[in-house]
C-alpha atoms as a PDB file:
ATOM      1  CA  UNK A   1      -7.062  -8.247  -8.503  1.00  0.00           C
ATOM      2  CA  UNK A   2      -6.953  -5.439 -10.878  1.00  0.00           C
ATOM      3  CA  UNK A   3     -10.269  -3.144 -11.796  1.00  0.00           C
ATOM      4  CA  UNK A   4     -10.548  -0.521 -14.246  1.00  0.00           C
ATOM      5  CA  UNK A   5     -13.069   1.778 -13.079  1.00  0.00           C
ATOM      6  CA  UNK A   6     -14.060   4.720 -15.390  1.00  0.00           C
ATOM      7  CA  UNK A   7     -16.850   6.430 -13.851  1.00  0.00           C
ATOM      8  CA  UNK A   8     -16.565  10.440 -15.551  1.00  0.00           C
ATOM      9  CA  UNK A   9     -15.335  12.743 -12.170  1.00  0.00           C
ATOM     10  CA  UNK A  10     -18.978  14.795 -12.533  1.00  0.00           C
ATOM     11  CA  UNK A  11     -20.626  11.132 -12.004  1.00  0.00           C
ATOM     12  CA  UNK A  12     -20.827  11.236  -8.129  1.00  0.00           C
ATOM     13  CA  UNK A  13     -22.011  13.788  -5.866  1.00  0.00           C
ATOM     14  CA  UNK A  14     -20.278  15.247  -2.338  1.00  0.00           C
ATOM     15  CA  UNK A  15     -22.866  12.910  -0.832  1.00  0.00           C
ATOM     16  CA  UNK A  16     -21.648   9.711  -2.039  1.00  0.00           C
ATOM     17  CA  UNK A  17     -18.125  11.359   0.347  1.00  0.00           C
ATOM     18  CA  UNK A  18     -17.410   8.674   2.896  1.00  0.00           C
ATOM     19  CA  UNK A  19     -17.496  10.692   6.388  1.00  0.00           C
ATOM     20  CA  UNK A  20     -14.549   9.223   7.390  1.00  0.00           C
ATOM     21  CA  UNK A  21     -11.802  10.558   4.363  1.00  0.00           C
ATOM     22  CA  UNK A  22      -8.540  11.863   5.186  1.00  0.00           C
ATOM     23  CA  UNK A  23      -6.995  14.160   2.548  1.00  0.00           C
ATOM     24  CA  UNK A  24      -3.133  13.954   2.531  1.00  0.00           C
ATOM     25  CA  UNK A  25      -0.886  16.477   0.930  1.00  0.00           C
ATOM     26  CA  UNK A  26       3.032  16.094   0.870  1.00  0.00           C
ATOM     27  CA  UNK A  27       4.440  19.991   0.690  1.00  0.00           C
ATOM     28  CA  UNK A  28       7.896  21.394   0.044  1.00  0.00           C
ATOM     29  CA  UNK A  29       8.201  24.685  -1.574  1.00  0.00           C
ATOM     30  CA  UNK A  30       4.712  24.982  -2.409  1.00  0.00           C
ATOM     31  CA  UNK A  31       3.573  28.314  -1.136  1.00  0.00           C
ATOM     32  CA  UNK A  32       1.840  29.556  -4.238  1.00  0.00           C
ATOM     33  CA  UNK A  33      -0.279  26.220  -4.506  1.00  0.00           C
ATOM     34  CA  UNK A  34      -1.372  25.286  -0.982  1.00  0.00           C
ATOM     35  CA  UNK A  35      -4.496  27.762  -0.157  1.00  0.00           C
ATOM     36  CA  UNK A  36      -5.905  27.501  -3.964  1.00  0.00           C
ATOM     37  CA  UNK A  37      -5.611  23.746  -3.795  1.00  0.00           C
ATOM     38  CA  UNK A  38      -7.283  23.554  -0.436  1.00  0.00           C
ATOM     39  CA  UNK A  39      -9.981  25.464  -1.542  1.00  0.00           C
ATOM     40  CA  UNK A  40     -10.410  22.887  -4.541  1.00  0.00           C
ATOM     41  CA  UNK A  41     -10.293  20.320  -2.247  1.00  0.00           C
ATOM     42  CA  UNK A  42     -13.156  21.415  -0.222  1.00  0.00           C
ATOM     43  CA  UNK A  43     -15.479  21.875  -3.314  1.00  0.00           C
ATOM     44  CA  UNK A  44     -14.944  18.298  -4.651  1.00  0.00           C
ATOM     45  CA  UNK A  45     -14.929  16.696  -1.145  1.00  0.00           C
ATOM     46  CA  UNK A  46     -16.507  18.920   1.494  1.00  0.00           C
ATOM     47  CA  UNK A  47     -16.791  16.417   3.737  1.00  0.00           C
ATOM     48  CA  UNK A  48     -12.794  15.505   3.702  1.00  0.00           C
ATOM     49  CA  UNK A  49     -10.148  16.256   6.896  1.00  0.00           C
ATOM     50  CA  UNK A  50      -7.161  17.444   5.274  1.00  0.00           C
ATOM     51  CA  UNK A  51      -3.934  16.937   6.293  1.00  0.00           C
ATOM     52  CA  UNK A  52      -0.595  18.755   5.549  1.00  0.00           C
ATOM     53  CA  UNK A  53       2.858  17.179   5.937  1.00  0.00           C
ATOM     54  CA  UNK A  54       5.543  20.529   5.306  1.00  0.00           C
ATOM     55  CA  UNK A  55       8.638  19.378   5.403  1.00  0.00           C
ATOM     56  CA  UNK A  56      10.327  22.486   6.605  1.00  0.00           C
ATOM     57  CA  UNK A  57       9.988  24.535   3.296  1.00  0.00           C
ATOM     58  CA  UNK A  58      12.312  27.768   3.168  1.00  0.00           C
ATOM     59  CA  UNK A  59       9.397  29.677   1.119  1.00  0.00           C
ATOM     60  CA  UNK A  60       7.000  29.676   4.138  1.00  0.00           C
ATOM     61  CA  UNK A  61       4.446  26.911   2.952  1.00  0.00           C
ATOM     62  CA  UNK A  62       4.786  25.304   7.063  1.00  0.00           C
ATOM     63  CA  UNK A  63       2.997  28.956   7.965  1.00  0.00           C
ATOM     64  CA  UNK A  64       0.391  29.328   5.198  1.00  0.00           C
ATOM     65  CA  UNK A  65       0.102  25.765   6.406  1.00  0.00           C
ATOM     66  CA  UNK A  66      -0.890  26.784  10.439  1.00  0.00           C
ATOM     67  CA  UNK A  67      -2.505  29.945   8.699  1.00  0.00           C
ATOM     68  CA  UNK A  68      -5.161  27.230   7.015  1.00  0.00           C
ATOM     69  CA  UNK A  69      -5.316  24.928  10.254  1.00  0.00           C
ATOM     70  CA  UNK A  70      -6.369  28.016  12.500  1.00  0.00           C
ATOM     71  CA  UNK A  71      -9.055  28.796  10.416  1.00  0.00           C
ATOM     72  CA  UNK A  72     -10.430  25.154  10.337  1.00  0.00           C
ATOM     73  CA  UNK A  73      -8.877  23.497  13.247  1.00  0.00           C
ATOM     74  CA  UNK A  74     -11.543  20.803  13.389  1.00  0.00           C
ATOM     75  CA  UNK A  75     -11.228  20.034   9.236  1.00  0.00           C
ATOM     76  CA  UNK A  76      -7.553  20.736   8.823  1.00  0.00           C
ATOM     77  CA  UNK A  77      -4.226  19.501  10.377  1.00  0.00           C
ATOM     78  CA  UNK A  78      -0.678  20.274   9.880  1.00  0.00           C
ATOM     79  CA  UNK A  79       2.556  17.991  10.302  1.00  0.00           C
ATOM     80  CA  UNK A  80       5.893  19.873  10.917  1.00  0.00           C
ATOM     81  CA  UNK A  81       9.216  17.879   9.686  1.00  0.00           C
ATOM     82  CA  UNK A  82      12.822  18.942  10.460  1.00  0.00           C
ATOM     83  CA  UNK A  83      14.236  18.757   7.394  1.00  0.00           C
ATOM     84  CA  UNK A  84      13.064  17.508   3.480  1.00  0.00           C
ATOM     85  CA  UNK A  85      12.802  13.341   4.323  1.00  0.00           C
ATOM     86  CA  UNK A  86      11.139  12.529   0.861  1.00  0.00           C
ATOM     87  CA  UNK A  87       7.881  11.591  -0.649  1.00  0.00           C
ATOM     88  CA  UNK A  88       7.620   8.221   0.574  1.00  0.00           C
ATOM     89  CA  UNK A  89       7.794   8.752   4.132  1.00  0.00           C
ATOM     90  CA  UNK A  90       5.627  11.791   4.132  1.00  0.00           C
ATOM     91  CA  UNK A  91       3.008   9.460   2.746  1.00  0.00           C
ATOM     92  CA  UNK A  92       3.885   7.062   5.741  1.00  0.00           C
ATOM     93  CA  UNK A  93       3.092  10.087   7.957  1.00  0.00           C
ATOM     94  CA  UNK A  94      -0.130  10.293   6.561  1.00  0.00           C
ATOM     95  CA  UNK A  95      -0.954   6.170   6.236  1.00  0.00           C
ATOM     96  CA  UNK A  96      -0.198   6.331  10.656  1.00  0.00           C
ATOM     97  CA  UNK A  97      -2.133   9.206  10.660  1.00  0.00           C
ATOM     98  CA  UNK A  98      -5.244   7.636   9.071  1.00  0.00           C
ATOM     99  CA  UNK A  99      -4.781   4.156  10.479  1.00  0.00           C
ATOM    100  CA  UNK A 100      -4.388   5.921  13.589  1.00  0.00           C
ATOM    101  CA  UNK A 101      -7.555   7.889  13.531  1.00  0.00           C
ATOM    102  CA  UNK A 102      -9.744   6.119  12.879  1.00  0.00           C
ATOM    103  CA  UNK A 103     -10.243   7.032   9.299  1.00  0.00           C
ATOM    104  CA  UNK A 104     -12.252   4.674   6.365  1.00  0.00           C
ATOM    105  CA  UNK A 105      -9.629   6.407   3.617  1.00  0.00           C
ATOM    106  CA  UNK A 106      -6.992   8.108   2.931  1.00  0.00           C
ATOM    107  CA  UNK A 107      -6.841  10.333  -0.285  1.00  0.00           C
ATOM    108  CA  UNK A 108      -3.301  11.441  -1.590  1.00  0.00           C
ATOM    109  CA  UNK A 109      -2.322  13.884  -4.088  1.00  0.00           C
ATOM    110  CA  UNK A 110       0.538  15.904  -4.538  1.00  0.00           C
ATOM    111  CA  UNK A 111       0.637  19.727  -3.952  1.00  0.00           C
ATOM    112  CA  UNK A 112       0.938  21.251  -7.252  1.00  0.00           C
ATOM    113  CA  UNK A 113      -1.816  20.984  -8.759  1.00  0.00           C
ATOM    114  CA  UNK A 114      -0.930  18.010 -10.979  1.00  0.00           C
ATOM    115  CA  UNK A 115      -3.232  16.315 -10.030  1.00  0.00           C
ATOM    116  CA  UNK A 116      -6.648  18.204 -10.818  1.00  0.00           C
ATOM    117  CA  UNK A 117      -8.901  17.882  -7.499  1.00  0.00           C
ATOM    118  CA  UNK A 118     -11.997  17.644 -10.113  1.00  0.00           C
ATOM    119  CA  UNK A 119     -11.196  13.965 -10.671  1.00  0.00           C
ATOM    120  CA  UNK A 120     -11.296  12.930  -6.460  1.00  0.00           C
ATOM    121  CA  UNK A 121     -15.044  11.777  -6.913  1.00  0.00           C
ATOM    122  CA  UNK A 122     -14.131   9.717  -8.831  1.00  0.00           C
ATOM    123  CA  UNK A 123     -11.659   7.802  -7.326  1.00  0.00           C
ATOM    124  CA  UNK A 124     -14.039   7.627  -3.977  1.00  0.00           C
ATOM    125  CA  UNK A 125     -16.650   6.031  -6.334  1.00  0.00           C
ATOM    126  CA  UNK A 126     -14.251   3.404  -7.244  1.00  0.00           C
ATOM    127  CA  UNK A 127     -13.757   2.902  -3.695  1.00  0.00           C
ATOM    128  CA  UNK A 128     -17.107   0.760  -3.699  1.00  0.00           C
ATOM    129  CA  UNK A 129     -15.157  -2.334  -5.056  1.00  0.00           C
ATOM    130  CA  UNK A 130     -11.748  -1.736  -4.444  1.00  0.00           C
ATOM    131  CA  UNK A 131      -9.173  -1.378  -1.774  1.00  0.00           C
ATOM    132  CA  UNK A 132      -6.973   1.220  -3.648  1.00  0.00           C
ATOM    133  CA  UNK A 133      -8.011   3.612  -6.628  1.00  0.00           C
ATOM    134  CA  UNK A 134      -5.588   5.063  -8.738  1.00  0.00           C
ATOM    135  CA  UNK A 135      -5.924   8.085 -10.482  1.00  0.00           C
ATOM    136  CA  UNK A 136      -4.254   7.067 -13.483  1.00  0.00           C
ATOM    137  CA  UNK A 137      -2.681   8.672 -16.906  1.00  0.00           C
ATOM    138  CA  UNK A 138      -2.316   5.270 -18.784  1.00  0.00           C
ATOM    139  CA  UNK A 139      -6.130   4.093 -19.036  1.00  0.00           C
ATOM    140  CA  UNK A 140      -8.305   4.410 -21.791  1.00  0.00           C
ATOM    141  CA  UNK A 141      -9.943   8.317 -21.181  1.00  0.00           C
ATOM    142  CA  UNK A 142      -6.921   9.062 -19.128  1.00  0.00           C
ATOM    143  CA  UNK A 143      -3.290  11.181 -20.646  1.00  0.00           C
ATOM    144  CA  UNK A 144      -0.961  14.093 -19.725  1.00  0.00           C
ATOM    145  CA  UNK A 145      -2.263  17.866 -20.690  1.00  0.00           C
ATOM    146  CA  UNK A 146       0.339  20.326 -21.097  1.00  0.00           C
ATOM    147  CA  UNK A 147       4.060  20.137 -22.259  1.00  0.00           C
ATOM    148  CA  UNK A 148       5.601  16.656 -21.171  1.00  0.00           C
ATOM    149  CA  UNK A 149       9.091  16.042 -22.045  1.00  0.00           C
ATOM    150  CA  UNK A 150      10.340  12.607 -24.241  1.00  0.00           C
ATOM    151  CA  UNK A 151      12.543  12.127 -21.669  1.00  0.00           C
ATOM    152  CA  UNK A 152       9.804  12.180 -18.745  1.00  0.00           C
ATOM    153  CA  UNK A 153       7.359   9.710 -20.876  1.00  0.00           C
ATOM    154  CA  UNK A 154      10.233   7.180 -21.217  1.00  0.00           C
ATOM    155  CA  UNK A 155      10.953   7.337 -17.980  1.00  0.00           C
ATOM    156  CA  UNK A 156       7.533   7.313 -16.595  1.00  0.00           C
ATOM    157  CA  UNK A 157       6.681   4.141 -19.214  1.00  0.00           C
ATOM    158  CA  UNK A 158      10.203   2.822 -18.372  1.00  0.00           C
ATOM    159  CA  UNK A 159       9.277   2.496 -14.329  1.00  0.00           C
ATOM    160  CA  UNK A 160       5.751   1.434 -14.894  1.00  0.00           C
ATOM    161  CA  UNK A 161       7.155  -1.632 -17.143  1.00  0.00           C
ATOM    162  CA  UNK A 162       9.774  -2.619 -14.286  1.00  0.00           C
ATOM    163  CA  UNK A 163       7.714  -2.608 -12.015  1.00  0.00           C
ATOM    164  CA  UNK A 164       4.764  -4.610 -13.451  1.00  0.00           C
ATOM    165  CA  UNK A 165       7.722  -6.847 -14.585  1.00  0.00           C
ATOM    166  CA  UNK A 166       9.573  -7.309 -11.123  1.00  0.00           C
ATOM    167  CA  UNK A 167       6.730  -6.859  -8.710  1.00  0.00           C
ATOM    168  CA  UNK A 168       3.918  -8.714 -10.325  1.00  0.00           C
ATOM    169  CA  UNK A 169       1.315  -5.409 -10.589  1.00  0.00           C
ATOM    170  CA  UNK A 170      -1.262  -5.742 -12.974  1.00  0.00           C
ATOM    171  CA  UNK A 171      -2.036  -1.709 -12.684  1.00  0.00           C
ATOM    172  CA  UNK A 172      -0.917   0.581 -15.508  1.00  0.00           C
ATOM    173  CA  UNK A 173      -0.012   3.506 -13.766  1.00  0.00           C
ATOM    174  CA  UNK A 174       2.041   2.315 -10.707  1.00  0.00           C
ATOM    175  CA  UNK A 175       4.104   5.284 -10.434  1.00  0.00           C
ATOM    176  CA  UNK A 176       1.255   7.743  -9.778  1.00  0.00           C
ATOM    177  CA  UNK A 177       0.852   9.326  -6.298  1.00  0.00           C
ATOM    178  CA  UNK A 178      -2.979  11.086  -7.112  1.00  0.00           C
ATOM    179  CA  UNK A 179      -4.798   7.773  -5.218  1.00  0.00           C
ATOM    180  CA  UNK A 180      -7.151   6.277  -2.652  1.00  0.00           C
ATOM    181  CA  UNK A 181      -6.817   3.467   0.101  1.00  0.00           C
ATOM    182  CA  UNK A 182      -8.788   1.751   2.062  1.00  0.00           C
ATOM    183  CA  UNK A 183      -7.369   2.792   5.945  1.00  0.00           C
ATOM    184  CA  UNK A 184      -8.290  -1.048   6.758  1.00  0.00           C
ATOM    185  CA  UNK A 185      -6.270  -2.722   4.451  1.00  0.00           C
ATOM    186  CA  UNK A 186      -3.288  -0.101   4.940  1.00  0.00           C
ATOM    187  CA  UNK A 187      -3.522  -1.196   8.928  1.00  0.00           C
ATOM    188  CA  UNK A 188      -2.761  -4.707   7.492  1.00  0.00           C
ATOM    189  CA  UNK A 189       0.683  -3.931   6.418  1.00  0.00           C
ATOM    190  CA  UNK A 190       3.987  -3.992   8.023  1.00  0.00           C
ATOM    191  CA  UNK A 191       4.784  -0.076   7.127  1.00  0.00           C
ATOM    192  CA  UNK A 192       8.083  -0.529   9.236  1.00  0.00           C
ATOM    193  CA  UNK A 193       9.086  -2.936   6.174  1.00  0.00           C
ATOM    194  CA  UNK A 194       8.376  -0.364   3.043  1.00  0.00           C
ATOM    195  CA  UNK A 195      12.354   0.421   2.080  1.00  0.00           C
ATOM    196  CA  UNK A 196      11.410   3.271  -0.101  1.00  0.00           C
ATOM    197  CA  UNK A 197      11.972   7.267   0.906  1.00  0.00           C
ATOM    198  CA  UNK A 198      11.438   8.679  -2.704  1.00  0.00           C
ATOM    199  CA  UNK A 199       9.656   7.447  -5.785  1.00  0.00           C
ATOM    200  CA  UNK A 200       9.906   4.411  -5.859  1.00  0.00           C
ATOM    201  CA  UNK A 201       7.209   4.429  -2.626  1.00  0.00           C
ATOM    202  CA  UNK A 202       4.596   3.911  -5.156  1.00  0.00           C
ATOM    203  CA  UNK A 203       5.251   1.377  -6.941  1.00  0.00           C
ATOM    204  CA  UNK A 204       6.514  -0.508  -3.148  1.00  0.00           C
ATOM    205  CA  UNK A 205       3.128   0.018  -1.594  1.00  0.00           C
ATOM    206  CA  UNK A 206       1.202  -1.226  -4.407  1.00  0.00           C
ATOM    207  CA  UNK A 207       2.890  -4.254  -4.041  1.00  0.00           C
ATOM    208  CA  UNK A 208       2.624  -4.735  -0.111  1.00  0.00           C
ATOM    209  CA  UNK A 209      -1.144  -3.853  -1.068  1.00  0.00           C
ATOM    210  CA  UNK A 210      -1.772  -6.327  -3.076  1.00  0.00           C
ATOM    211  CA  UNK A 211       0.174  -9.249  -0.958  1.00  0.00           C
ATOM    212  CA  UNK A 212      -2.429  -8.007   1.417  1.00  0.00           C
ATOM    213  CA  UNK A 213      -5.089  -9.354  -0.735  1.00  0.00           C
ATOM    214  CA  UNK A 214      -6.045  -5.869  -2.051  1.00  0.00           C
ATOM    215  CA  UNK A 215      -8.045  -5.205  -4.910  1.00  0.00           C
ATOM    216  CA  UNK A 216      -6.998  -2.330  -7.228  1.00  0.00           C
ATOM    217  CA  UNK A 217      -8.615  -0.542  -9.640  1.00  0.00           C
ATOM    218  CA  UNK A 218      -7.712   2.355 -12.050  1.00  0.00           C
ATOM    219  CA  UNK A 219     -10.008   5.393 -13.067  1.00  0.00           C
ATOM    220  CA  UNK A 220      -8.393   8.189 -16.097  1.00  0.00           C
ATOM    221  CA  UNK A 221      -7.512  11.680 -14.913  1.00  0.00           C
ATOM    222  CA  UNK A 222      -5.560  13.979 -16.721  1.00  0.00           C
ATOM    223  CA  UNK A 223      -2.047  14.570 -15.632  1.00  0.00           C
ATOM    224  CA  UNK A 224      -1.496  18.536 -15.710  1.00  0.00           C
ATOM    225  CA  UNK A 225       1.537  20.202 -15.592  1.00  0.00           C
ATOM    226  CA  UNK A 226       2.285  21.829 -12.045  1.00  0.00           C
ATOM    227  CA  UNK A 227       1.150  25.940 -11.677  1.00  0.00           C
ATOM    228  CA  UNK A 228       3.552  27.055  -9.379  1.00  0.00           C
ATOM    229  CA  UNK A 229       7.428  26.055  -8.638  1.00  0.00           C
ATOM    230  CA  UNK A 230       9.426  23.233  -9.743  1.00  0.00           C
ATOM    231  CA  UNK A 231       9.778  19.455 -10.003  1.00  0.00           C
ATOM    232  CA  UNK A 232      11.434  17.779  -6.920  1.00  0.00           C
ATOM    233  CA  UNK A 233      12.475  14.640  -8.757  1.00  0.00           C
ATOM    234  CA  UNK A 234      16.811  13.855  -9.973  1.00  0.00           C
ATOM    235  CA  UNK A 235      18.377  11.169 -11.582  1.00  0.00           C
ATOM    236  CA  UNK A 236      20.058   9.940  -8.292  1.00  0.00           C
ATOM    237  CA  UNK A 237      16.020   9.055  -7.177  1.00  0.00           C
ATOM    238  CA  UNK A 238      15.323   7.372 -10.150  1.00  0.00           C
ATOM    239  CA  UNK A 239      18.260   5.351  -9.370  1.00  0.00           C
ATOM    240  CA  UNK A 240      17.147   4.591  -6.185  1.00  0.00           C
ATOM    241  CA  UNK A 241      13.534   4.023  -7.268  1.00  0.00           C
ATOM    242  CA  UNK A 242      15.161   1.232  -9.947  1.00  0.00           C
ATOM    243  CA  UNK A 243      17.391  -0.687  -7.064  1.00  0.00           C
ATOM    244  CA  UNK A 244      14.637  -0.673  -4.486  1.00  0.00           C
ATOM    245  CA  UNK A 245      12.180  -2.151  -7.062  1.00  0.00           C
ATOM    246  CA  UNK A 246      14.697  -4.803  -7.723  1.00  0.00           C
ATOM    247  CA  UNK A 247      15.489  -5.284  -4.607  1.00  0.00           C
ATOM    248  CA  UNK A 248      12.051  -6.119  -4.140  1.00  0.00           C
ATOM    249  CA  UNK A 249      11.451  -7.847  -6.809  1.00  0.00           C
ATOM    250  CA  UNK A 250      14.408 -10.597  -5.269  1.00  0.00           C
ATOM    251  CA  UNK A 251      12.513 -10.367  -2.428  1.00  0.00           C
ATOM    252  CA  UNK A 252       9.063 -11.946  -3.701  1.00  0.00           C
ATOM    253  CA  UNK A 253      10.738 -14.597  -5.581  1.00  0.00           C
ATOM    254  CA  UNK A 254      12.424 -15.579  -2.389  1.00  0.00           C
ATOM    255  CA  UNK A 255       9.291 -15.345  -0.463  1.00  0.00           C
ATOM    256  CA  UNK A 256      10.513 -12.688   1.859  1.00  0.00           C
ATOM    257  CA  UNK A 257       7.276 -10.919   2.513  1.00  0.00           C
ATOM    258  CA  UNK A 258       5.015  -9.911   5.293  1.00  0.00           C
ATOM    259  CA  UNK A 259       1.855  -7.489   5.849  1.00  0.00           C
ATOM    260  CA  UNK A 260       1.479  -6.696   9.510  1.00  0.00           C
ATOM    261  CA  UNK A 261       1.528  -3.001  10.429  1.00  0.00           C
ATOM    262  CA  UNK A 262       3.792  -1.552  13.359  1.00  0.00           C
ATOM    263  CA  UNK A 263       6.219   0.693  14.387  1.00  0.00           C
ATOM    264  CA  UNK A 264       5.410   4.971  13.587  1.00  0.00           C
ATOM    265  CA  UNK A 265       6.763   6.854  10.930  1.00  0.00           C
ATOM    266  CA  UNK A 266       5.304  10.621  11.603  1.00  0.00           C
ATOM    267  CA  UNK A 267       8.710  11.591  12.208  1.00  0.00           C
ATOM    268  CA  UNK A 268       7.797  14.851  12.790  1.00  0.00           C
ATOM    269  CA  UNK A 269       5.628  17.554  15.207  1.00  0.00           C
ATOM    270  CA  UNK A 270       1.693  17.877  14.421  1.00  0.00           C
ATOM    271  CA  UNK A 271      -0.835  19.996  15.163  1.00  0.00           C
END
């Protein structure tokens, strides 16, 4: 079920952009990033609806946020949270959002400009034979620019090996967030069933994806290091991330699996 698909990001044009593409960004403290990454966005997919999930950030990102939605209210929409409720459930928001819609796919990448907007045609073009696309560092053509610690690369390696191990992925770069789904196959899944609230949400919908009968494919982009603010991520989510894998992994040798979609997880006010 797994594709490598290395089409260079210059290969395909803003007309091969489905009509239908949701673009999902999870924000926190991101006030320095959010207009310039819109506006890269919009070059590399002009035809994208972009969506903003702020959960409550103290630096003002939820205004620059409304700021971009009033200029574009047809093209852009904004999700308010209470409080900071994680990665993984932010990208739930946006999954309900697409499925919800009416959308053909649903684009993710996080805020800080980590993951260069230049390679999103790309992963749409890879969208012709597969049901997810990854954007991913550990493909031939694809690597990390910039400084990147020891300790991150073992880690990073460390999750990606568990995870292949204990879920059954075939997929390199499982831990990645810079991807593409399918809307259709996402409305297949039970999203009330995903466990995860932090990183290990990757790797978990990957798996649900493929019990679906998805098809995933990998394309190389290069992993920069973020412009503007610092990294969310602490030892008591990687943790996490290693128990819920497990806990998963138990779980398919048991059987214990299902795909239906239900119950919503926007936990929050949108606009």
């Amino acid at each position: 079920m797994i594709a490598s698909h290395r089409i260079p990001a210059q290969a395909s044009t803003p007309s091969s952009i489905p009509k239908r593409l949701l673009v999902s960004l999870a924000t926190y403290n991101e006030v320095d990033n959010l207009v310039p990454l819109a506006e890269a966005i919009r070059e590399y997919a002009p035809q994208a609806t972009l969506l903003i999930i702020d959960d409550n950030s103290p630096d003002g990102t939820g205004r620059i946020a409304d700021e971009l939605r009033a200029s574009q209210p047809e093209r852009i929409h904004v999700i308010h949270r209470p409080k900071k409720l994680g990665l993984g459930t932010a990208t739930l928001a946006a999954m309900q959002f697409a499925i919800e819609n009416g959308y053909d796919y649903l684009l993710n990448l996080d805020a800080d400009f980590s993951h260069p907007p230049r390679f999103i045609p790309s992963l749409l073009a890879g969208m012709s034979e597969n049901d997810v696309m990854i954007g991913s560092r550990y493909v031939a053509g694809g690597g990390v620019e910039g400084e990147f610690g020891l300790k991150r690369k073992l880690m990073s390696a460390g999750i990606n090996w568990y995870a292949r191990l204990l879920l059954g992925l075939q997929s390199k770069d499982n831990s990645g967030a810079f991807r593409c789904y399918r809307v259709s196959t996402l409305a297949q899944l039970d999203l009330s069933r995903v466990r995860s609230r932090g990183y290990s949400f990757m790797e978990e919908i990957l798996f649900w994806c493929r019990q679906a009968g998805g098809r995933i494919g990998e394309t190389p982009i290069l992993f920069e290091n973020r412009r503007s603010g610092v990294s969310k991520i602490n030892k008591l989510e990687v943790v996490a991330a290693l128990r819920i894998i497990l806990q998963l992994g138990f779980d398919r040798c048991l059987g214990r699996v299902g795909t239906r979609n239900s119950a919503s997880l926007l936990s929050g006010s949108q606009s």
